[in-house]
Protein backbone atom coordinates (compact mmCIF):
# COMPACT_ATOMS: atom_id res chain seq x y z
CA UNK A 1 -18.40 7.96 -18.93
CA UNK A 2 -15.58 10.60 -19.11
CA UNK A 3 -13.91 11.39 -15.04
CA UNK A 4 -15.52 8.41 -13.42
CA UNK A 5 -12.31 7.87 -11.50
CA UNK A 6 -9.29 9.97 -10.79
CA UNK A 7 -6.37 9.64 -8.37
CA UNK A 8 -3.50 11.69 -6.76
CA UNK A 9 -1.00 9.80 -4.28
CA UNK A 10 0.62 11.38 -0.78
CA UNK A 11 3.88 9.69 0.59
CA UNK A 12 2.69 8.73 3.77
CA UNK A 13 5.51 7.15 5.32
CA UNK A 14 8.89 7.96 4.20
CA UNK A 15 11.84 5.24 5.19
CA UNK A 16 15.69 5.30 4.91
CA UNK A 17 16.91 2.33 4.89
CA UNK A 18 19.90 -0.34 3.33
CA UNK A 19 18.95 -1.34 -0.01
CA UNK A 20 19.69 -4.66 1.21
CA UNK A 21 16.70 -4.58 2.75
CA UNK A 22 14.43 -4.11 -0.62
CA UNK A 23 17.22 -6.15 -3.11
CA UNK A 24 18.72 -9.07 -2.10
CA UNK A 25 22.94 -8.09 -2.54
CA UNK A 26 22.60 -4.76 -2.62
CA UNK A 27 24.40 -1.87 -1.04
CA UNK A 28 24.43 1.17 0.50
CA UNK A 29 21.22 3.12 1.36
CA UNK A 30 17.87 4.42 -0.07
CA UNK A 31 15.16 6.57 0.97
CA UNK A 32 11.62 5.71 -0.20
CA UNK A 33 8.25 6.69 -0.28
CA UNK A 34 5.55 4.73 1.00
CA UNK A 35 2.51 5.48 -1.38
CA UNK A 36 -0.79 6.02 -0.61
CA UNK A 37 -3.38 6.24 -3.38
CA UNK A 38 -6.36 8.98 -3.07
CA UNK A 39 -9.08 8.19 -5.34
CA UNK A 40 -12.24 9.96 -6.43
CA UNK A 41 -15.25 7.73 -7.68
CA UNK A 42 -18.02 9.73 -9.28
CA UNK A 43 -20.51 7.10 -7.73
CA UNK A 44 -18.82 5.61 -4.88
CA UNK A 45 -17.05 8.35 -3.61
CA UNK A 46 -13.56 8.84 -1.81
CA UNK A 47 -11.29 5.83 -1.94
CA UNK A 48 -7.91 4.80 -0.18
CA UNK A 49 -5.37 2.80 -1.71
CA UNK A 50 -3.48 1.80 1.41
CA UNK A 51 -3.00 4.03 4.73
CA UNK A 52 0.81 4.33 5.59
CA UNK A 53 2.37 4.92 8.71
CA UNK A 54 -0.05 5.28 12.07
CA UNK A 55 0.43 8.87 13.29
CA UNK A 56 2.34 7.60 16.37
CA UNK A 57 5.31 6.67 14.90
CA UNK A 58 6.39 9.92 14.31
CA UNK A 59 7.14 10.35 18.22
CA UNK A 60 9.76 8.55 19.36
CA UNK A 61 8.33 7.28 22.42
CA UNK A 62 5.22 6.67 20.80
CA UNK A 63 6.86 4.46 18.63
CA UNK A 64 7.80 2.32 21.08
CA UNK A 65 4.70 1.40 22.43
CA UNK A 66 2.71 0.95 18.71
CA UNK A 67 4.98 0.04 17.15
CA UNK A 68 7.78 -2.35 19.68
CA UNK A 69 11.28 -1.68 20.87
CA UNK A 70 13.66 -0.55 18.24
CA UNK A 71 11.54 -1.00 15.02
CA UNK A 72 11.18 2.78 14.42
CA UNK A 73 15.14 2.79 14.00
CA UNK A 74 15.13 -0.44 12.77
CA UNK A 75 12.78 0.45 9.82
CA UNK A 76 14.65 4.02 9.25
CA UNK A 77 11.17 6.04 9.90
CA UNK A 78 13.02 8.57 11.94
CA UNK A 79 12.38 11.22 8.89
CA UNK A 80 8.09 10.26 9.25
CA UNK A 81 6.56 13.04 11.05
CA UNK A 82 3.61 13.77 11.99
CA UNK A 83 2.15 15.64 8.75
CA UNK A 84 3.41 12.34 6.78
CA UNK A 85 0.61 10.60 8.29
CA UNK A 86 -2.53 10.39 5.83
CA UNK A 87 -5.21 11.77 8.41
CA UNK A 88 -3.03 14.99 7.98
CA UNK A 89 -2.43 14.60 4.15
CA UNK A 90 -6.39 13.88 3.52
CA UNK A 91 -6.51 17.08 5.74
CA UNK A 92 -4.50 18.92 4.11
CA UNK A 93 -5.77 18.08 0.56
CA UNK A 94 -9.48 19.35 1.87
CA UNK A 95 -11.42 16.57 2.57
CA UNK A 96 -12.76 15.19 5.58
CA UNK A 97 -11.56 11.96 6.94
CA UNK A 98 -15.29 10.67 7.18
CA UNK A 99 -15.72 11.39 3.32
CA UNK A 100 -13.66 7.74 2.62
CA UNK A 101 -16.37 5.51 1.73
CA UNK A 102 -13.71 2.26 1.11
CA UNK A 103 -9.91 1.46 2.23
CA UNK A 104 -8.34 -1.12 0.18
CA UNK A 105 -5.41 -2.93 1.41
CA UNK A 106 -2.36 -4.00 -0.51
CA UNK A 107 -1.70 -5.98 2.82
CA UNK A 108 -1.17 -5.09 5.59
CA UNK A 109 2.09 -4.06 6.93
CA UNK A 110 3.12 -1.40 9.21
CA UNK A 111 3.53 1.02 6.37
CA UNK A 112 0.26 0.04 4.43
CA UNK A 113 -2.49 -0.24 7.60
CA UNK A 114 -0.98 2.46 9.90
CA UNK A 115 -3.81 4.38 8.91
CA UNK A 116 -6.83 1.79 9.38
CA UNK A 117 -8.06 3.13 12.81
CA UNK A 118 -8.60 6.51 11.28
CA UNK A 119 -11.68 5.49 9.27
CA UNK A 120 -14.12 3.41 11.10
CA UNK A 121 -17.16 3.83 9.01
CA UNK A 122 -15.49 3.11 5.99
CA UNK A 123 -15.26 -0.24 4.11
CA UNK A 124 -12.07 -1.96 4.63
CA UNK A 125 -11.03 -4.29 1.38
CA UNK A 126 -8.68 -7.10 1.25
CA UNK A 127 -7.66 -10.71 0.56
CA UNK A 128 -9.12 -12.93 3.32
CA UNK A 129 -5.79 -14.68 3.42
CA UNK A 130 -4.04 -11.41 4.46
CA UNK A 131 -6.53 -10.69 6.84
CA UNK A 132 -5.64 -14.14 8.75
CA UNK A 133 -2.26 -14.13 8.36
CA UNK A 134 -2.03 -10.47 9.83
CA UNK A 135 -3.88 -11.19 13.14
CA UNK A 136 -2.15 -14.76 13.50
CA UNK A 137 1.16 -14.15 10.99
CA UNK A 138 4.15 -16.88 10.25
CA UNK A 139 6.93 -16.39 13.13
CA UNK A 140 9.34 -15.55 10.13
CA UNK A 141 7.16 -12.73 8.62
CA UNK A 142 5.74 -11.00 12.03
CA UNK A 143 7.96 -8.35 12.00
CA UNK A 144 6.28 -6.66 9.19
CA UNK A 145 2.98 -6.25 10.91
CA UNK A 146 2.12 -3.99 13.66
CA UNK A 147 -1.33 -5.28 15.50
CA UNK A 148 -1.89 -2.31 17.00
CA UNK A 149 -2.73 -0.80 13.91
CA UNK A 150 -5.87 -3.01 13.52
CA UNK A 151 -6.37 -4.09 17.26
CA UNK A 152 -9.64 -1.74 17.46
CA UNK A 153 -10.42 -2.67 14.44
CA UNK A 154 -12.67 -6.25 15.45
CA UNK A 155 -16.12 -4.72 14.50
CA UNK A 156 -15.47 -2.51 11.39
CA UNK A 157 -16.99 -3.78 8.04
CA UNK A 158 -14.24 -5.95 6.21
CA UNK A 159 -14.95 -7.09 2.48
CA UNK A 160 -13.00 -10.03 2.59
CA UNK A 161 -11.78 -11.41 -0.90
CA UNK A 162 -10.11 -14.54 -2.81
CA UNK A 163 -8.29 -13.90 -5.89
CA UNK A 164 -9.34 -10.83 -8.74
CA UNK A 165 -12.32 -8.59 -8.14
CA UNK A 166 -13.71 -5.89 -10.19
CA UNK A 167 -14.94 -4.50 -6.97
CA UNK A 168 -17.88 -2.05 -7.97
CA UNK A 169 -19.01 -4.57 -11.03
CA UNK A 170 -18.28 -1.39 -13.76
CA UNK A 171 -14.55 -1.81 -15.54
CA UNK A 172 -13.43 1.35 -12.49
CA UNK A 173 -11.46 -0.71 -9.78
CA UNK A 174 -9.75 -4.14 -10.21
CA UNK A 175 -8.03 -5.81 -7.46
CA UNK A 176 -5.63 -8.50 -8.45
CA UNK A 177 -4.14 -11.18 -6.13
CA UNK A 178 -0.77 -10.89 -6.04
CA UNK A 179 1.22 -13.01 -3.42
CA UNK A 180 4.35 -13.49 -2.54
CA UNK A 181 5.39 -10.88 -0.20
CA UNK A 182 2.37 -11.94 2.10
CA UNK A 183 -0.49 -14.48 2.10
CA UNK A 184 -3.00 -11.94 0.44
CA UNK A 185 -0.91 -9.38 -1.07
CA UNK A 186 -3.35 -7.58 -3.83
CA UNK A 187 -2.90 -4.81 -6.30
CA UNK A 188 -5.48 -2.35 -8.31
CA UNK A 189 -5.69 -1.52 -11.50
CA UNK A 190 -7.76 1.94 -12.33
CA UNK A 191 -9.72 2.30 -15.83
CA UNK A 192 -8.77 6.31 -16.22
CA UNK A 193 -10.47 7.93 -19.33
CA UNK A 194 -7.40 10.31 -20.29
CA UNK A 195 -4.19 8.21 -19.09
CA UNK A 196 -5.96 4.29 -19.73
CA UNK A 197 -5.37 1.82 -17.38
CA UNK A 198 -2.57 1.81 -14.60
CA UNK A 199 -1.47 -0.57 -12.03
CA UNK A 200 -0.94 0.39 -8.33
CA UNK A 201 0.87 -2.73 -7.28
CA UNK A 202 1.68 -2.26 -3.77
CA UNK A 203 4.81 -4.37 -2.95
CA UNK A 204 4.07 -6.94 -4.89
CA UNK A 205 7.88 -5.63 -5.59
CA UNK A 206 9.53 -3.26 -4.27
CA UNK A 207 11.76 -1.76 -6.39
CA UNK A 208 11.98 -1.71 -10.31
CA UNK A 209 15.39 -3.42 -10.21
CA UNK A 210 14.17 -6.36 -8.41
CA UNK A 211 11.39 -7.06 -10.99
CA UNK A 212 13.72 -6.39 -13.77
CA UNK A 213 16.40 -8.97 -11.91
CA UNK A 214 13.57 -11.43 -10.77
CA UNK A 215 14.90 -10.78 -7.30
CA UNK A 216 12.70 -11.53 -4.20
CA UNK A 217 12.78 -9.01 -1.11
CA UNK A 218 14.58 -10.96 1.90
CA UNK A 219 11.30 -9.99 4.15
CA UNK A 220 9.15 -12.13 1.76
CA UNK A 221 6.35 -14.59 2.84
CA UNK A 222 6.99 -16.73 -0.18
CA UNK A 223 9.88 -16.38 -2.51
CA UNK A 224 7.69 -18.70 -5.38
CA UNK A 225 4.45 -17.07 -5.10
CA UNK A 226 6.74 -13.71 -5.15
CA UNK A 227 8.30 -15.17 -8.76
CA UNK A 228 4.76 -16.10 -10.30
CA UNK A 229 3.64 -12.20 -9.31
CA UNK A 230 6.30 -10.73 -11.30
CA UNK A 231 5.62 -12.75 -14.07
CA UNK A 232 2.15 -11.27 -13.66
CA UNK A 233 3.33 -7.83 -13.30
CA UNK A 234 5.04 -8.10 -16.16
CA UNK A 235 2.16 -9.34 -17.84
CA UNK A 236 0.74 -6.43 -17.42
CA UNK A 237 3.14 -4.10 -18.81
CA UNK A 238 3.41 -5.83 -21.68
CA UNK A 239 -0.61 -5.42 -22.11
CA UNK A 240 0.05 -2.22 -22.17
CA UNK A 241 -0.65 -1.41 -17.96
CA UNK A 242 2.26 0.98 -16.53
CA UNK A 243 2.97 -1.06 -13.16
CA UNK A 244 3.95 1.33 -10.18
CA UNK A 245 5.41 0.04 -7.02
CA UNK A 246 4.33 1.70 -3.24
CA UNK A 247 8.50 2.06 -2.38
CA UNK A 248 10.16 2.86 -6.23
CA UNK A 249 11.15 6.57 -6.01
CA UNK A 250 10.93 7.28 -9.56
CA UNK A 251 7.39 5.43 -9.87
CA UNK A 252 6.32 7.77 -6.78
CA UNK A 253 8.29 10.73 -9.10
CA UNK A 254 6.41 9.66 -12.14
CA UNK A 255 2.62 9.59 -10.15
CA UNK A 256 0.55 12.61 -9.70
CA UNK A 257 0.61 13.62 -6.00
CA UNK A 258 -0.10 16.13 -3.52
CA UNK A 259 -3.43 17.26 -5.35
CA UNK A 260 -2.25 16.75 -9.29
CA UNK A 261 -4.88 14.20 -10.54
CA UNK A 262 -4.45 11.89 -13.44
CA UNK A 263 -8.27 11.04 -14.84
């Protein structure tokens, strides 16, 4: 069964921003990556972990009508340009944006379903808890979702989901519920022949501090659900998983990218 699944990873939405804004009472600033997985199935083909930041934003003006007044400063995506954008990365790795057979969604924030619109014959993955809450969200979590990145999205094929799924039925692909940060936040866990099983957790935290200080994100849905998910997380490393965060610069550091594969 040797290279039935390998993966590289593009930034696809870079952000400056204070690190108050990932760690509750921190300071200063940090720049971070927002990860986007690319993964080859020998039987079911190209797959997207997540879709970054919708081509738009990397206009200023642009920004303001996907996106709303201010968030593009607001969010520190004034370094995102318009090769950051994973239509352009896909592009520029050689394949063909109608090659990507499935897009699964952490969730779907601004930085994770940017990209949706660019792939409407694929099929789109996630929690069916994230998938209400993001067209109908909590007034004190709305700012993290942008509905224009899924507005045309009403008649594309979603595989909605509740809680784990080993999605093609074959060890491969795991998605694991993981909420806290939203509704139906959900992570994947590839079975890799050569480098074992890893953990693409999304934001189920954001940084590697605030797992290691059991510190909750101030943008967080729910700061409870957000505790039991890092005991989870840490379940996992201590199965032996490596867990690696969509914003931790050294986890983006440590993953292939740009082409490098890990199989």
């Amino acid at each position: 069964m040797a290279g039935r699944v390998r993966v590289t990873t593009v930034d696809a939405g870079p952000f400056t921003m204070p690190m108050s804004g990932l760690l509750y009472g921190a300071s200063g600033t940090i720049t971070v990556p927002s990860t986007v997985a690319v993964i080859e199935h020998a039987t079911h083909g190209l797959i997207l972990f997540d879709t970054g930041i919708n081509h738009r934003v990397a206009d200023p003006e642009d920004a303001e009508a996907h996106w709303g007044p201010g968030r593009r400063a607001e969010y520190g995506a004034e370094g995102f340009t318009r090769a950051h954008a994973v239509d352009a990365q896909l592009k520029r790795l050689g394949y063909r944006l109608d090659e990507v057979r499935y897009v699964l969604y952490s969730h779907l924030h601004l930085d994770h379903a940017g990209g949706m619109t660019y792939f409407p014959h694929a099929v789109h993955v996630a929690q069916h808890e994230e998938l209400r809450h993001a067209w109908w969200p909590d007034r004190w979590t709305a700012r993290g979702y942008a509905f224009n990145d899924y507005a045309g999205s009403r008649d594309y094929e979603f595989l909605e989901l509740r809680g784990d799924t080993d999605l093609f039925q074959d060890g491969t692909l795991t998605l694991l519920h993981t909420a806290g940060h939203t509704p139906g936040h959900q992570g994947v866990v590839l079975d890799l022949v050569h480098h074992g099983r890893i953990g693409l957790m999304g934001d189920a935290a954001h940084l590697q501090q605030g797992l290691d200080r059991n510190a909750p994100m101030p943008s967080d849905w729910n700061t409870e659900e957000k505790l039991l998910t890092y005991g989870r997380l840490r379940a996992l490393s201590r199965a032996g998983i490596p867990v690696f965060l969509s914003h931790d610069p050294d986890h983006f550091a440590e993953l292939p990218h740009d082409g490098e594969f890990w199989d």
